[in-house]
PDBML (XML) file of the C-alpha atoms, coordinates in Angstrom:
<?xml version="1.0" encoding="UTF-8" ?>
<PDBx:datablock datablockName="MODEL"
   xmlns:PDBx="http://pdbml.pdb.org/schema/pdbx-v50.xsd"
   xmlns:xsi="http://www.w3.org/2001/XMLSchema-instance"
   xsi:schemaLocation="http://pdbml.pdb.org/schema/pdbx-v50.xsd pdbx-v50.xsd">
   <PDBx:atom_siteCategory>
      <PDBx:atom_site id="1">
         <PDBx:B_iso_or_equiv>0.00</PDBx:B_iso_or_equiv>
         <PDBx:Cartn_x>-49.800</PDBx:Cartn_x>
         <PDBx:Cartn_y>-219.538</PDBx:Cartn_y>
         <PDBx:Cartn_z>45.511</PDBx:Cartn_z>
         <PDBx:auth_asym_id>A</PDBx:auth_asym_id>
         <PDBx:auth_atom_id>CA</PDBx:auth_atom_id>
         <PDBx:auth_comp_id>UNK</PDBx:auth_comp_id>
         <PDBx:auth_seq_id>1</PDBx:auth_seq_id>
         <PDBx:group_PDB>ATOM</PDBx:group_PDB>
         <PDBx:label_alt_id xsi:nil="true" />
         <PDBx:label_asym_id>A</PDBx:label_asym_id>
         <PDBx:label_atom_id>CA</PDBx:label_atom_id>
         <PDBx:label_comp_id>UNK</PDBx:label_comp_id>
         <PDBx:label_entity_id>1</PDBx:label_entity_id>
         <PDBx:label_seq_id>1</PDBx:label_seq_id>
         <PDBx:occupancy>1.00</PDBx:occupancy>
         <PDBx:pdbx_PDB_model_num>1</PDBx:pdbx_PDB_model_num>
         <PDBx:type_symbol>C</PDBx:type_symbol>
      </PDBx:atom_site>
      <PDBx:atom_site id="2">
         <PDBx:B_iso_or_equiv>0.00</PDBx:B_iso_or_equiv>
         <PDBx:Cartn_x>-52.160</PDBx:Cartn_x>
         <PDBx:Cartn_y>-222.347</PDBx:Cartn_y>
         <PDBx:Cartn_z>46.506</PDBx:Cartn_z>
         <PDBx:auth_asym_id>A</PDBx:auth_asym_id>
         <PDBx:auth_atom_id>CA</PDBx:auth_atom_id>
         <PDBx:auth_comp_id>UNK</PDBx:auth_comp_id>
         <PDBx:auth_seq_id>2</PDBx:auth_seq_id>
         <PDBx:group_PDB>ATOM</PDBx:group_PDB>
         <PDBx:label_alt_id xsi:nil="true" />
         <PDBx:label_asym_id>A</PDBx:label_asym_id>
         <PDBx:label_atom_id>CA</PDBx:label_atom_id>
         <PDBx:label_comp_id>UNK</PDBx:label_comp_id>
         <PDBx:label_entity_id>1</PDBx:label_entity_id>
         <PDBx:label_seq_id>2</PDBx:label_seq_id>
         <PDBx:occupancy>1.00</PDBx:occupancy>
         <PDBx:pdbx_PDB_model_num>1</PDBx:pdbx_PDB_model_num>
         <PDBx:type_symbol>C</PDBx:type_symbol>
      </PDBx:atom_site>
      <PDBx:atom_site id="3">
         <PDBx:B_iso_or_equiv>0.00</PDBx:B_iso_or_equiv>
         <PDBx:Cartn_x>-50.102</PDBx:Cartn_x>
         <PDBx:Cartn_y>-222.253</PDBx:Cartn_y>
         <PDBx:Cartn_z>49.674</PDBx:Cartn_z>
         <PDBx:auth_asym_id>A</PDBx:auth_asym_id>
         <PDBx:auth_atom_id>CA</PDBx:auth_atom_id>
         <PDBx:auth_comp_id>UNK</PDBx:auth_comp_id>
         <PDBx:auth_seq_id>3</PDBx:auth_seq_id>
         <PDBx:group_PDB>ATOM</PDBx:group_PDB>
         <PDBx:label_alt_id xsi:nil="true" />
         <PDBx:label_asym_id>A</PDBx:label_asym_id>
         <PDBx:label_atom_id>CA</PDBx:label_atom_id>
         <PDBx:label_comp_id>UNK</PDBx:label_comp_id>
         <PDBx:label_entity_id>1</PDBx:label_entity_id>
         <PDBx:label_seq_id>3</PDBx:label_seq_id>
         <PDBx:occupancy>1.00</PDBx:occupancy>
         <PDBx:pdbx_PDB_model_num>1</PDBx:pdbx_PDB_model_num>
         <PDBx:type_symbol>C</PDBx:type_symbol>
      </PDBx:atom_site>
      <PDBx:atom_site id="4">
         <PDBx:B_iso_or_equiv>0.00</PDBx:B_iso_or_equiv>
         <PDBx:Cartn_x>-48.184</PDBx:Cartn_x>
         <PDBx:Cartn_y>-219.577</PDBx:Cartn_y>
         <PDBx:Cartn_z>52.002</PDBx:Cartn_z>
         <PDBx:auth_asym_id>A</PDBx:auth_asym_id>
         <PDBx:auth_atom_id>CA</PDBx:auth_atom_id>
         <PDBx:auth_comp_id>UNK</PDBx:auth_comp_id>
         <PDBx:auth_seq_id>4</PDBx:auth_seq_id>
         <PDBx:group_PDB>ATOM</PDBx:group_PDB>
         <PDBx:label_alt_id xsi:nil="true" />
         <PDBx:label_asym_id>A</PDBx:label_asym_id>
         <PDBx:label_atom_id>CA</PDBx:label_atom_id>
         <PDBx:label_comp_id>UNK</PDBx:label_comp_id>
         <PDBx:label_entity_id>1</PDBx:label_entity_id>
         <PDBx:label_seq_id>4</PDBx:label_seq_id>
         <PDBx:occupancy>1.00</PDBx:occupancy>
         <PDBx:pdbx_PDB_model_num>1</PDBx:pdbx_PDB_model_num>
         <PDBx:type_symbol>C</PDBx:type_symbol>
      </PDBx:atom_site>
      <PDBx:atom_site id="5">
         <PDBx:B_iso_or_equiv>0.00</PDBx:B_iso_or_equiv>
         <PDBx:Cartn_x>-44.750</PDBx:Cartn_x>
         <PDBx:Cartn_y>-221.271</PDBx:Cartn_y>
         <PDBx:Cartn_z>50.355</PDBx:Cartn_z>
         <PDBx:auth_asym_id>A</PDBx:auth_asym_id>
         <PDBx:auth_atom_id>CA</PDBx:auth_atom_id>
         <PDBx:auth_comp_id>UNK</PDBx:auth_comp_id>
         <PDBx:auth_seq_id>5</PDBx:auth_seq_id>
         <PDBx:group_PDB>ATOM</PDBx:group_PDB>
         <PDBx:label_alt_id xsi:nil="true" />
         <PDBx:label_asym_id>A</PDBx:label_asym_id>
         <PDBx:label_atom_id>CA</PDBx:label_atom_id>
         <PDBx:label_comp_id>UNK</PDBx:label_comp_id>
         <PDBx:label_entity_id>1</PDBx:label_entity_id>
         <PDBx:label_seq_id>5</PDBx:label_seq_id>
         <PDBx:occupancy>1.00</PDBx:occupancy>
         <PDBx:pdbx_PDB_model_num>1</PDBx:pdbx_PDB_model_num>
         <PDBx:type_symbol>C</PDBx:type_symbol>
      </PDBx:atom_site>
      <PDBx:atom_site id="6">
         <PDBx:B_iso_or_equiv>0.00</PDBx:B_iso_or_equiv>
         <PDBx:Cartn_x>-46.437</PDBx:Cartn_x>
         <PDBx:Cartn_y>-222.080</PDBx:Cartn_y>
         <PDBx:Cartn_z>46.948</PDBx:Cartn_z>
         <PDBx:auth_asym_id>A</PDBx:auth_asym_id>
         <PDBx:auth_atom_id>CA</PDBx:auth_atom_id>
         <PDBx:auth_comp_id>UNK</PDBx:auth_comp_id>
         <PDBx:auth_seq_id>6</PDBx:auth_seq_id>
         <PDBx:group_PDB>ATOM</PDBx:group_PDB>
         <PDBx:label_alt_id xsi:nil="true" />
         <PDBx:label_asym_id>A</PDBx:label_asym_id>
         <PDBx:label_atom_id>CA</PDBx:label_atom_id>
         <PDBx:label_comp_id>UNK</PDBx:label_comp_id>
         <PDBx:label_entity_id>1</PDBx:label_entity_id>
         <PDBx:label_seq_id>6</PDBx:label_seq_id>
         <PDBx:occupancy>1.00</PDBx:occupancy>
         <PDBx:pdbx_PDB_model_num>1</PDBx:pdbx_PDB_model_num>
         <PDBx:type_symbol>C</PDBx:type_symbol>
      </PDBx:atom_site>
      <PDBx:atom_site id="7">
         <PDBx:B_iso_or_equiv>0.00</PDBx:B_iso_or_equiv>
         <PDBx:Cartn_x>-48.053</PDBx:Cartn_x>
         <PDBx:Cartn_y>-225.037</PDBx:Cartn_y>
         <PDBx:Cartn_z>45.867</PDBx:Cartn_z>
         <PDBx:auth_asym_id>A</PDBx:auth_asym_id>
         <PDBx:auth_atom_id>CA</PDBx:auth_atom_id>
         <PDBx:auth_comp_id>UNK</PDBx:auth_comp_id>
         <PDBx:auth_seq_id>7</PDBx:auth_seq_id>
         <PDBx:group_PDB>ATOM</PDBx:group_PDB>
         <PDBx:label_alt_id xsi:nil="true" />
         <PDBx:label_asym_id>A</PDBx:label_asym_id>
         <PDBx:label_atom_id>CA</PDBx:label_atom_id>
         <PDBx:label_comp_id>UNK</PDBx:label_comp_id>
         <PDBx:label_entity_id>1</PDBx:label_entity_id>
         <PDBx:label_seq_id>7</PDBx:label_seq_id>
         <PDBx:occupancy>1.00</PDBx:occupancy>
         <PDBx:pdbx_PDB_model_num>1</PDBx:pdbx_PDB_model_num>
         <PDBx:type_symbol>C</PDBx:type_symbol>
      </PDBx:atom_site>
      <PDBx:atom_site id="8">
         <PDBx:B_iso_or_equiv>0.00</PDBx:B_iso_or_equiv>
         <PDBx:Cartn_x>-47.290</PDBx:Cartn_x>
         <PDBx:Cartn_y>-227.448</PDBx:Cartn_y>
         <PDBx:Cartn_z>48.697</PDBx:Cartn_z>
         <PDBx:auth_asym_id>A</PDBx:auth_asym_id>
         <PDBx:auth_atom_id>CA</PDBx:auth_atom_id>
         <PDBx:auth_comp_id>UNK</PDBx:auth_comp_id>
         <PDBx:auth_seq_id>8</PDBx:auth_seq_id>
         <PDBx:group_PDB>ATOM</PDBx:group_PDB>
         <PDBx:label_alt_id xsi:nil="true" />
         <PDBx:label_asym_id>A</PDBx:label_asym_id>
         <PDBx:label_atom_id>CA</PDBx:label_atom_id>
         <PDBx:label_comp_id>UNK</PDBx:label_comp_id>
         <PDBx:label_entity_id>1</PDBx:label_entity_id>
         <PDBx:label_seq_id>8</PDBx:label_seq_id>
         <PDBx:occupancy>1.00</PDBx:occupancy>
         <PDBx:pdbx_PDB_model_num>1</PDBx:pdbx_PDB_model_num>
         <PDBx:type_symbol>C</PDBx:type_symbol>
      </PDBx:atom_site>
      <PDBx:atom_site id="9">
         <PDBx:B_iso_or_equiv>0.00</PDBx:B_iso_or_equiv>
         <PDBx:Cartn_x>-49.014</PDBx:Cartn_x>
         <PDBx:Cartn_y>-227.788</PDBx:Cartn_y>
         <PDBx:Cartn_z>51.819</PDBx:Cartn_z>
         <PDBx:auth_asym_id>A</PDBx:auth_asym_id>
         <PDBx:auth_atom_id>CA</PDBx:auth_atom_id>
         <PDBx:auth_comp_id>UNK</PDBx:auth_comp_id>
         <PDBx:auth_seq_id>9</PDBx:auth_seq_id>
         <PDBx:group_PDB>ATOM</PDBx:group_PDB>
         <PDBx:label_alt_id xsi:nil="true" />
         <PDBx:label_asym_id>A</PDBx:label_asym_id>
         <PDBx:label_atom_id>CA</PDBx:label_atom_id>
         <PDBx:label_comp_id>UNK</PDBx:label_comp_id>
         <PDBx:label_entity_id>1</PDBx:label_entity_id>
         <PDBx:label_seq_id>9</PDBx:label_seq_id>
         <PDBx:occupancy>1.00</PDBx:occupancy>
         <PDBx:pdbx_PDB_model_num>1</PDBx:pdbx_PDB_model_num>
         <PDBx:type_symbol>C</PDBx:type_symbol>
      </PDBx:atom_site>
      <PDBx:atom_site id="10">
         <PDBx:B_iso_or_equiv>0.00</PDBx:B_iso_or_equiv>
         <PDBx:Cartn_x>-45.729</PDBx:Cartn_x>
         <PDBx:Cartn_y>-227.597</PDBx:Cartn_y>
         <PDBx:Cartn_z>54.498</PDBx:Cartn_z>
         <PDBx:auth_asym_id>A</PDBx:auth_asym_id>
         <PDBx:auth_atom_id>CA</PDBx:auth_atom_id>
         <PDBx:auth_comp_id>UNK</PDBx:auth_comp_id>
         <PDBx:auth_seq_id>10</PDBx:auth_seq_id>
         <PDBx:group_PDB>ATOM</PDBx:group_PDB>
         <PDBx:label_alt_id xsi:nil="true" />
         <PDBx:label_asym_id>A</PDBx:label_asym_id>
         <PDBx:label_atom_id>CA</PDBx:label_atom_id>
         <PDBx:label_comp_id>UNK</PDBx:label_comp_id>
         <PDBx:label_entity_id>1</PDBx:label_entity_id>
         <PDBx:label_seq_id>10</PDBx:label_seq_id>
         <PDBx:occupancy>1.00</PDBx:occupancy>
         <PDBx:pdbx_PDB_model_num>1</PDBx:pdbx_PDB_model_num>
         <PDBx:type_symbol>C</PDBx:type_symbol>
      </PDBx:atom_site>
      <PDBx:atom_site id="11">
         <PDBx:B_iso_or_equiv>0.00</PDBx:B_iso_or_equiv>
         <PDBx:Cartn_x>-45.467</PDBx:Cartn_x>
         <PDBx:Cartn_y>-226.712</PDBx:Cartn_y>
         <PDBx:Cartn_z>58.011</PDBx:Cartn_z>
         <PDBx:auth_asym_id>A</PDBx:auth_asym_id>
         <PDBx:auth_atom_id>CA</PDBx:auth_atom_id>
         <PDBx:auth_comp_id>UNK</PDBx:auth_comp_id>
         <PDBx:auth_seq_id>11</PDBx:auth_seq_id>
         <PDBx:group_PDB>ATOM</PDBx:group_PDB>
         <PDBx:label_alt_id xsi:nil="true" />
         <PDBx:label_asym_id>A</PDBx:label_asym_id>
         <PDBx:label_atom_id>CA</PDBx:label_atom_id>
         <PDBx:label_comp_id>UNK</PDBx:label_comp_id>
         <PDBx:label_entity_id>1</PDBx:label_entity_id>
         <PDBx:label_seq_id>11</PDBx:label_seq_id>
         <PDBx:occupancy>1.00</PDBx:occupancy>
         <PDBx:pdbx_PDB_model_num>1</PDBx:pdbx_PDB_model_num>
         <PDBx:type_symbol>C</PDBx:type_symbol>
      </PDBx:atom_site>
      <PDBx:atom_site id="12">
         <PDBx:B_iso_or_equiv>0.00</PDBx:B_iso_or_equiv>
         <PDBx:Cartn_x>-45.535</PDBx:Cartn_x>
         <PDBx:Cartn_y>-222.799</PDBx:Cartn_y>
         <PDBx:Cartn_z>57.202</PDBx:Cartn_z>
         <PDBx:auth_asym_id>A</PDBx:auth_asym_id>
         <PDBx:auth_atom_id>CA</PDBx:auth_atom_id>
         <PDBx:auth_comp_id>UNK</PDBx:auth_comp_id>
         <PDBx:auth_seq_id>12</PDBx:auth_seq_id>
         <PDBx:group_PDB>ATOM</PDBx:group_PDB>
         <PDBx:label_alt_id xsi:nil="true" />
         <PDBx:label_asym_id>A</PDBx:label_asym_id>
         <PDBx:label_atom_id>CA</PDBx:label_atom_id>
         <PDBx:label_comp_id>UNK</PDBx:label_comp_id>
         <PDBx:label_entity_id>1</PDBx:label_entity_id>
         <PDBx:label_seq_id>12</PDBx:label_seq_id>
         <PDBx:occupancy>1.00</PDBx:occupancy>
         <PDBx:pdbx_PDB_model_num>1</PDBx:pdbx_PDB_model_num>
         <PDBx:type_symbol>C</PDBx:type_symbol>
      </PDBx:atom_site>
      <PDBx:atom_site id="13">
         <PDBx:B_iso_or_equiv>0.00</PDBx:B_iso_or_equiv>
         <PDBx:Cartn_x>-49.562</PDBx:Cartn_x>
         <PDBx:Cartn_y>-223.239</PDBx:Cartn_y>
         <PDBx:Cartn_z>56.755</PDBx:Cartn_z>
         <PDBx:auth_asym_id>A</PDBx:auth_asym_id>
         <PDBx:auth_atom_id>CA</PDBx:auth_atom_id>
         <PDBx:auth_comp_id>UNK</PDBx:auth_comp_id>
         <PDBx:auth_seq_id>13</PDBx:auth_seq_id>
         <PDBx:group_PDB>ATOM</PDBx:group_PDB>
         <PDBx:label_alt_id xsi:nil="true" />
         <PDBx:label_asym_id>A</PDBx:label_asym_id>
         <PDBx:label_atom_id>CA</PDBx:label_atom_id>
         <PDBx:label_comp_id>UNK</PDBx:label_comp_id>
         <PDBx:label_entity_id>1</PDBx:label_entity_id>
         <PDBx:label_seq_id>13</PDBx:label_seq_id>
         <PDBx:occupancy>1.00</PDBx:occupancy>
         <PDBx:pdbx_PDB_model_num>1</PDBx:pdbx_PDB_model_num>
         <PDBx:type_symbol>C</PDBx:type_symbol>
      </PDBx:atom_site>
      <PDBx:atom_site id="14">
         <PDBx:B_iso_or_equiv>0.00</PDBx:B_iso_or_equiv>
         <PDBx:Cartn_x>-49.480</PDBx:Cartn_x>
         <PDBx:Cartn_y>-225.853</PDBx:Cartn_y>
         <PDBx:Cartn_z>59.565</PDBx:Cartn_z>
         <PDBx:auth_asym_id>A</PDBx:auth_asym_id>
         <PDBx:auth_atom_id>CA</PDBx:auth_atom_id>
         <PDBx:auth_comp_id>UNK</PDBx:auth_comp_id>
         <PDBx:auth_seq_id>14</PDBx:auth_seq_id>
         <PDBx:group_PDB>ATOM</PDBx:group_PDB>
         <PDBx:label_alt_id xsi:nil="true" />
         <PDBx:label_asym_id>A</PDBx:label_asym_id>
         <PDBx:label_atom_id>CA</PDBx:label_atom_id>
         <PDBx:label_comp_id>UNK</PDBx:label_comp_id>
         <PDBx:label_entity_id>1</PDBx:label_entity_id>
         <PDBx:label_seq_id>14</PDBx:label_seq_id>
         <PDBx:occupancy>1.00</PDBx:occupancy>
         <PDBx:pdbx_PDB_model_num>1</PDBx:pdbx_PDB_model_num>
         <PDBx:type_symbol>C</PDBx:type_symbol>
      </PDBx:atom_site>
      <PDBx:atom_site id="15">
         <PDBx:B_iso_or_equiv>0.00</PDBx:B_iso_or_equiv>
         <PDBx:Cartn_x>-47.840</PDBx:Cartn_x>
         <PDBx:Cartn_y>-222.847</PDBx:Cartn_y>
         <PDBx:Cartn_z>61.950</PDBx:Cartn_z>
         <PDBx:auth_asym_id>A</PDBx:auth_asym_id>
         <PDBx:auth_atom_id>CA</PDBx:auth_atom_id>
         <PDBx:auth_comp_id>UNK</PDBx:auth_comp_id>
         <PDBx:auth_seq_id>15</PDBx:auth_seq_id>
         <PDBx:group_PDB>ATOM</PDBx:group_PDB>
         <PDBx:label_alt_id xsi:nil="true" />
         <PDBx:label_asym_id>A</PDBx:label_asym_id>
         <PDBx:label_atom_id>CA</PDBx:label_atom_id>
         <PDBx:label_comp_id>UNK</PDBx:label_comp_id>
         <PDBx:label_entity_id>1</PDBx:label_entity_id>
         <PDBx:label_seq_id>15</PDBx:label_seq_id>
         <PDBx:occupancy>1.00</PDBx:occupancy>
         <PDBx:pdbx_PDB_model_num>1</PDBx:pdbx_PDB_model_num>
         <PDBx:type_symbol>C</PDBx:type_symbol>
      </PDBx:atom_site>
      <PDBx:atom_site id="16">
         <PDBx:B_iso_or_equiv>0.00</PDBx:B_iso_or_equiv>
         <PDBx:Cartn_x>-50.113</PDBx:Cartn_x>
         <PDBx:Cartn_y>-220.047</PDBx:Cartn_y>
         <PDBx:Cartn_z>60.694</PDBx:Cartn_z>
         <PDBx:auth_asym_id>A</PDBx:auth_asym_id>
         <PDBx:auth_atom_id>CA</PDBx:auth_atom_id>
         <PDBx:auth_comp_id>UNK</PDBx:auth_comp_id>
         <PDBx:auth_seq_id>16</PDBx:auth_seq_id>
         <PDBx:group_PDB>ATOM</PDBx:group_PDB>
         <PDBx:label_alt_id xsi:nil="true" />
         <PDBx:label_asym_id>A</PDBx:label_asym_id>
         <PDBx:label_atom_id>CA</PDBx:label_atom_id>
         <PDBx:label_comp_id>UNK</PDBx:label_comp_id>
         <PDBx:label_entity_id>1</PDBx:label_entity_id>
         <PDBx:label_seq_id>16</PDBx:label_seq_id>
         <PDBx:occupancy>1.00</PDBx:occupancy>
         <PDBx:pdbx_PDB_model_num>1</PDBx:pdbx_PDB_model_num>
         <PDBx:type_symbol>C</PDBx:type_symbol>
      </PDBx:atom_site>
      <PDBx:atom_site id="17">
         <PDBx:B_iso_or_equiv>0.00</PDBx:B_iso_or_equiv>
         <PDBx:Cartn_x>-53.425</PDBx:Cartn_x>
         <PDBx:Cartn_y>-221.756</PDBx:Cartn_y>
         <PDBx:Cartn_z>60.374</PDBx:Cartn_z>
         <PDBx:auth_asym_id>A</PDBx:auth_asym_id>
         <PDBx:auth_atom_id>CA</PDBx:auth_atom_id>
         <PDBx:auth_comp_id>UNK</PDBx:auth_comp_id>
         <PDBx:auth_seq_id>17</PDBx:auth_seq_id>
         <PDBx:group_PDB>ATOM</PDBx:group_PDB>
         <PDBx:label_alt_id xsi:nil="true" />
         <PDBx:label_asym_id>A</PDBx:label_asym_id>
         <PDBx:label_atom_id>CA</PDBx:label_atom_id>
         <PDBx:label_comp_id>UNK</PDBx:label_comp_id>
         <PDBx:label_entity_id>1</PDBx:label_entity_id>
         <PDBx:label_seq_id>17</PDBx:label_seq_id>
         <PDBx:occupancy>1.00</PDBx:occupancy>
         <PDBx:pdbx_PDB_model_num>1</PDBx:pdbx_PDB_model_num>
         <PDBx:type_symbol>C</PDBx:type_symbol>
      </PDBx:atom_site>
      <PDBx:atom_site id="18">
         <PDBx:B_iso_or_equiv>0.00</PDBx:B_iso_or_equiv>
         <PDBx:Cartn_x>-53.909</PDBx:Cartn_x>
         <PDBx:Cartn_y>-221.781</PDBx:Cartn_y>
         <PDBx:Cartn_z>64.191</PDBx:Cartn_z>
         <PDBx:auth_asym_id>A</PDBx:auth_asym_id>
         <PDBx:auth_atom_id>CA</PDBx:auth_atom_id>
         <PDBx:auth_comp_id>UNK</PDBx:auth_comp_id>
         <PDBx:auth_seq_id>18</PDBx:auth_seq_id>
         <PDBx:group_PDB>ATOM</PDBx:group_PDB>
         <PDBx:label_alt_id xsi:nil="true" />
         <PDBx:label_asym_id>A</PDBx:label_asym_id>
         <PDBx:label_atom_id>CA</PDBx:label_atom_id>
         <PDBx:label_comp_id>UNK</PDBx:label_comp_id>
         <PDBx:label_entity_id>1</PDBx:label_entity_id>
         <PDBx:label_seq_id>18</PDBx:label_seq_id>
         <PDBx:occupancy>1.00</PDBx:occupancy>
         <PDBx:pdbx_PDB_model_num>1</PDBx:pdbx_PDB_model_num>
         <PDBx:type_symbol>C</PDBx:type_symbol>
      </PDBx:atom_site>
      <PDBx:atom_site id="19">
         <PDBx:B_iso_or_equiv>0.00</PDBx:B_iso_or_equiv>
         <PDBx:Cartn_x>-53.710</PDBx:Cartn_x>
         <PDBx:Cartn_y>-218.095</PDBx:Cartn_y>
         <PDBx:Cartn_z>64.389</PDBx:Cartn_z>
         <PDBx:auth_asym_id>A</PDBx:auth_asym_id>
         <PDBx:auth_atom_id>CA</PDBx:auth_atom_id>
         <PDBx:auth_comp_id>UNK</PDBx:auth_comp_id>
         <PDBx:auth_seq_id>19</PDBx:auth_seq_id>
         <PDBx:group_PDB>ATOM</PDBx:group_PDB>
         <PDBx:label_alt_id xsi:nil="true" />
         <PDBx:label_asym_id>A</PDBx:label_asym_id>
         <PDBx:label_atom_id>CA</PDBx:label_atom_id>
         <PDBx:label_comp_id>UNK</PDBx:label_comp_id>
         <PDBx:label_entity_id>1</PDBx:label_entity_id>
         <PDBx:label_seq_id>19</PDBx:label_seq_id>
         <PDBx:occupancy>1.00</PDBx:occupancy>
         <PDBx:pdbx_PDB_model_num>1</PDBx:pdbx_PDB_model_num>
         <PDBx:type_symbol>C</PDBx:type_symbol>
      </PDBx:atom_site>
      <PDBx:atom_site id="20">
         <PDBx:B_iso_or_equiv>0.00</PDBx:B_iso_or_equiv>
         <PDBx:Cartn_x>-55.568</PDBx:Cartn_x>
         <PDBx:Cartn_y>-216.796</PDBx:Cartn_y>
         <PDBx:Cartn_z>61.582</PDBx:Cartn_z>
         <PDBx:auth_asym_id>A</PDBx:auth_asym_id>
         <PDBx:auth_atom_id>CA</PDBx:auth_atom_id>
         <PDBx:auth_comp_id>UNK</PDBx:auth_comp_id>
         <PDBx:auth_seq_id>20</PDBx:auth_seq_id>
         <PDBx:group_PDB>ATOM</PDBx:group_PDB>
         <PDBx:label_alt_id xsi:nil="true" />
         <PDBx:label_asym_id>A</PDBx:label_asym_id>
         <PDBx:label_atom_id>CA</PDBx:label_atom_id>
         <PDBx:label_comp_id>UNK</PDBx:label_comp_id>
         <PDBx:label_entity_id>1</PDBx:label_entity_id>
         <PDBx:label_seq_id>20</PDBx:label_seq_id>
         <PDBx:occupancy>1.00</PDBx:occupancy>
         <PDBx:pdbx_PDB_model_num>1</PDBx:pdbx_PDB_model_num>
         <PDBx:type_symbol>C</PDBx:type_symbol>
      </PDBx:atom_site>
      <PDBx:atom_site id="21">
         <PDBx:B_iso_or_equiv>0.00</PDBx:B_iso_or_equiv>
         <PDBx:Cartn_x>-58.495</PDBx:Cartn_x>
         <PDBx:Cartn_y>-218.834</PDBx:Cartn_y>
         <PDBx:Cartn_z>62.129</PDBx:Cartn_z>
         <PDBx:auth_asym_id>A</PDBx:auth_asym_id>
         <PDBx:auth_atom_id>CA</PDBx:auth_atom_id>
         <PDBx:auth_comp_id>UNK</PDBx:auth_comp_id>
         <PDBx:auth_seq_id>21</PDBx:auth_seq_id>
         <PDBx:group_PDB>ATOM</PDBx:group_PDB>
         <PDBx:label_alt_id xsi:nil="true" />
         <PDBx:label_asym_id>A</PDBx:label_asym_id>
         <PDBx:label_atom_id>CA</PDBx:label_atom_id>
         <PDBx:label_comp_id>UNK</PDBx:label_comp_id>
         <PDBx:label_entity_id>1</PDBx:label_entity_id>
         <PDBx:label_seq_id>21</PDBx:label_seq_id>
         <PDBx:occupancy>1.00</PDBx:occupancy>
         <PDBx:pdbx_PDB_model_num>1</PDBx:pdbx_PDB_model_num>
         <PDBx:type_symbol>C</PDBx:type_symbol>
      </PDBx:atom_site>
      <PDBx:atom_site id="22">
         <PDBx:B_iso_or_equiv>0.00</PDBx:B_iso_or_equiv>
         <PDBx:Cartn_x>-59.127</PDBx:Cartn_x>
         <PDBx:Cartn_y>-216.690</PDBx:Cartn_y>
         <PDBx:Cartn_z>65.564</PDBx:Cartn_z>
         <PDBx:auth_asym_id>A</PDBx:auth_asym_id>
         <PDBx:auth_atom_id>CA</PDBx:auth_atom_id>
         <PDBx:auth_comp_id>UNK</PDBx:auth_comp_id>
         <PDBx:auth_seq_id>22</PDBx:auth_seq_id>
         <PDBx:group_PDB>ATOM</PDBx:group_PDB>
         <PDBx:label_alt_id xsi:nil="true" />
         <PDBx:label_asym_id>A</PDBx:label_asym_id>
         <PDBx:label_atom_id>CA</PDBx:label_atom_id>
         <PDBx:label_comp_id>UNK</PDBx:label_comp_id>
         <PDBx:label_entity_id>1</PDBx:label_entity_id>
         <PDBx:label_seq_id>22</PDBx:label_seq_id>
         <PDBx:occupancy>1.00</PDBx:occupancy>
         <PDBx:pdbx_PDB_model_num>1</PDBx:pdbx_PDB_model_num>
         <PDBx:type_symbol>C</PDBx:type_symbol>
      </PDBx:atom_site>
      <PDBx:atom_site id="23">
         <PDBx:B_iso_or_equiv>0.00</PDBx:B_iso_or_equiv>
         <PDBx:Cartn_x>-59.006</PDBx:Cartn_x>
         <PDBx:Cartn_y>-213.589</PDBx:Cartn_y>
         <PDBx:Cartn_z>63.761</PDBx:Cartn_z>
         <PDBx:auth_asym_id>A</PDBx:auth_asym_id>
         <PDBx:auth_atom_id>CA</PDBx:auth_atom_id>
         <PDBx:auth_comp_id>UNK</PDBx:auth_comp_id>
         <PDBx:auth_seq_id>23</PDBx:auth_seq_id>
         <PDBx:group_PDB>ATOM</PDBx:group_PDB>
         <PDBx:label_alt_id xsi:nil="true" />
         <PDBx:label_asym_id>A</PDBx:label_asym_id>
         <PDBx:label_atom_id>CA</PDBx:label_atom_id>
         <PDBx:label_comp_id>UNK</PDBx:label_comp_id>
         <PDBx:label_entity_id>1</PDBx:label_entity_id>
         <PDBx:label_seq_id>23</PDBx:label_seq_id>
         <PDBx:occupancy>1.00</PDBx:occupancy>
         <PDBx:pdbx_PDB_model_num>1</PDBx:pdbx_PDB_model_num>
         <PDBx:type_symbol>C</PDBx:type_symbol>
      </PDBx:atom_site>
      <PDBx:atom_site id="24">
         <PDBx:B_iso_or_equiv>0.00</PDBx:B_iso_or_equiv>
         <PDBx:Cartn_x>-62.668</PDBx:Cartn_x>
         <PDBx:Cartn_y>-212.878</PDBx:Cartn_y>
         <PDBx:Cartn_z>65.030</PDBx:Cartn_z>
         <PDBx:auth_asym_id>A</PDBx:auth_asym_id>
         <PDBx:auth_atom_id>CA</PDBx:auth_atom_id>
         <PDBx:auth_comp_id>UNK</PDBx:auth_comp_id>
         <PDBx:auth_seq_id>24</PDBx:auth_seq_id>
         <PDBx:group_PDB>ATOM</PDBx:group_PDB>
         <PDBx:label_alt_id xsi:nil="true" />
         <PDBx:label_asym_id>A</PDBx:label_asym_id>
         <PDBx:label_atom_id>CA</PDBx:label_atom_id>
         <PDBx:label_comp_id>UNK</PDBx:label_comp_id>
         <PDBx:label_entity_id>1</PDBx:label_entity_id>
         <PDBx:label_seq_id>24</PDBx:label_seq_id>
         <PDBx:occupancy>1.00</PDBx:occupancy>
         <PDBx:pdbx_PDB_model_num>1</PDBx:pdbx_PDB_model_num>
         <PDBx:type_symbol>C</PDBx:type_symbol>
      </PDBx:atom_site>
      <PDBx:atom_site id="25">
         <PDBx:B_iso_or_equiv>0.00</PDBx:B_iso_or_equiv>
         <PDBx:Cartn_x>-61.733</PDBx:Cartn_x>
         <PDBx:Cartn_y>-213.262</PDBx:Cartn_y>
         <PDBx:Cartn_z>68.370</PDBx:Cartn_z>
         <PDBx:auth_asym_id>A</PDBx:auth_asym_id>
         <PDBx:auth_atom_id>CA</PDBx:auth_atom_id>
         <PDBx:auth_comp_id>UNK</PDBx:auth_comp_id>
         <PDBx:auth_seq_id>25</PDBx:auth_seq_id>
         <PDBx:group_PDB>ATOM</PDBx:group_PDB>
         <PDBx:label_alt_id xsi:nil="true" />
         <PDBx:label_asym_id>A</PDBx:label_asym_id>
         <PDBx:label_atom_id>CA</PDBx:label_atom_id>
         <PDBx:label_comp_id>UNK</PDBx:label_comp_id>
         <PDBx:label_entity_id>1</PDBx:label_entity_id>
         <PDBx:label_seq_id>25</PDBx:label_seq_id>
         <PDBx:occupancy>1.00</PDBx:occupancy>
         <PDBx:pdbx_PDB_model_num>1</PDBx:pdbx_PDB_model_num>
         <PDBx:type_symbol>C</PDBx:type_symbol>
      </PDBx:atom_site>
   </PDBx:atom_siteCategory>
</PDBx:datablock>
């Protein structure tokens, strides 16, 4: 999937995308 819910960007990326990109810290 190009997307967490398939091939639409939706506010399940917009809610995760926050997180994961701190994964370093």
């Amino acid at each position: 999937n190009t997307y967490l819910a398939g091939d639409e960007y939706t506010i399940a990326d917009i809610s995760t995308w926050p997180w994961v990109r701190i994964h370093e810290w």
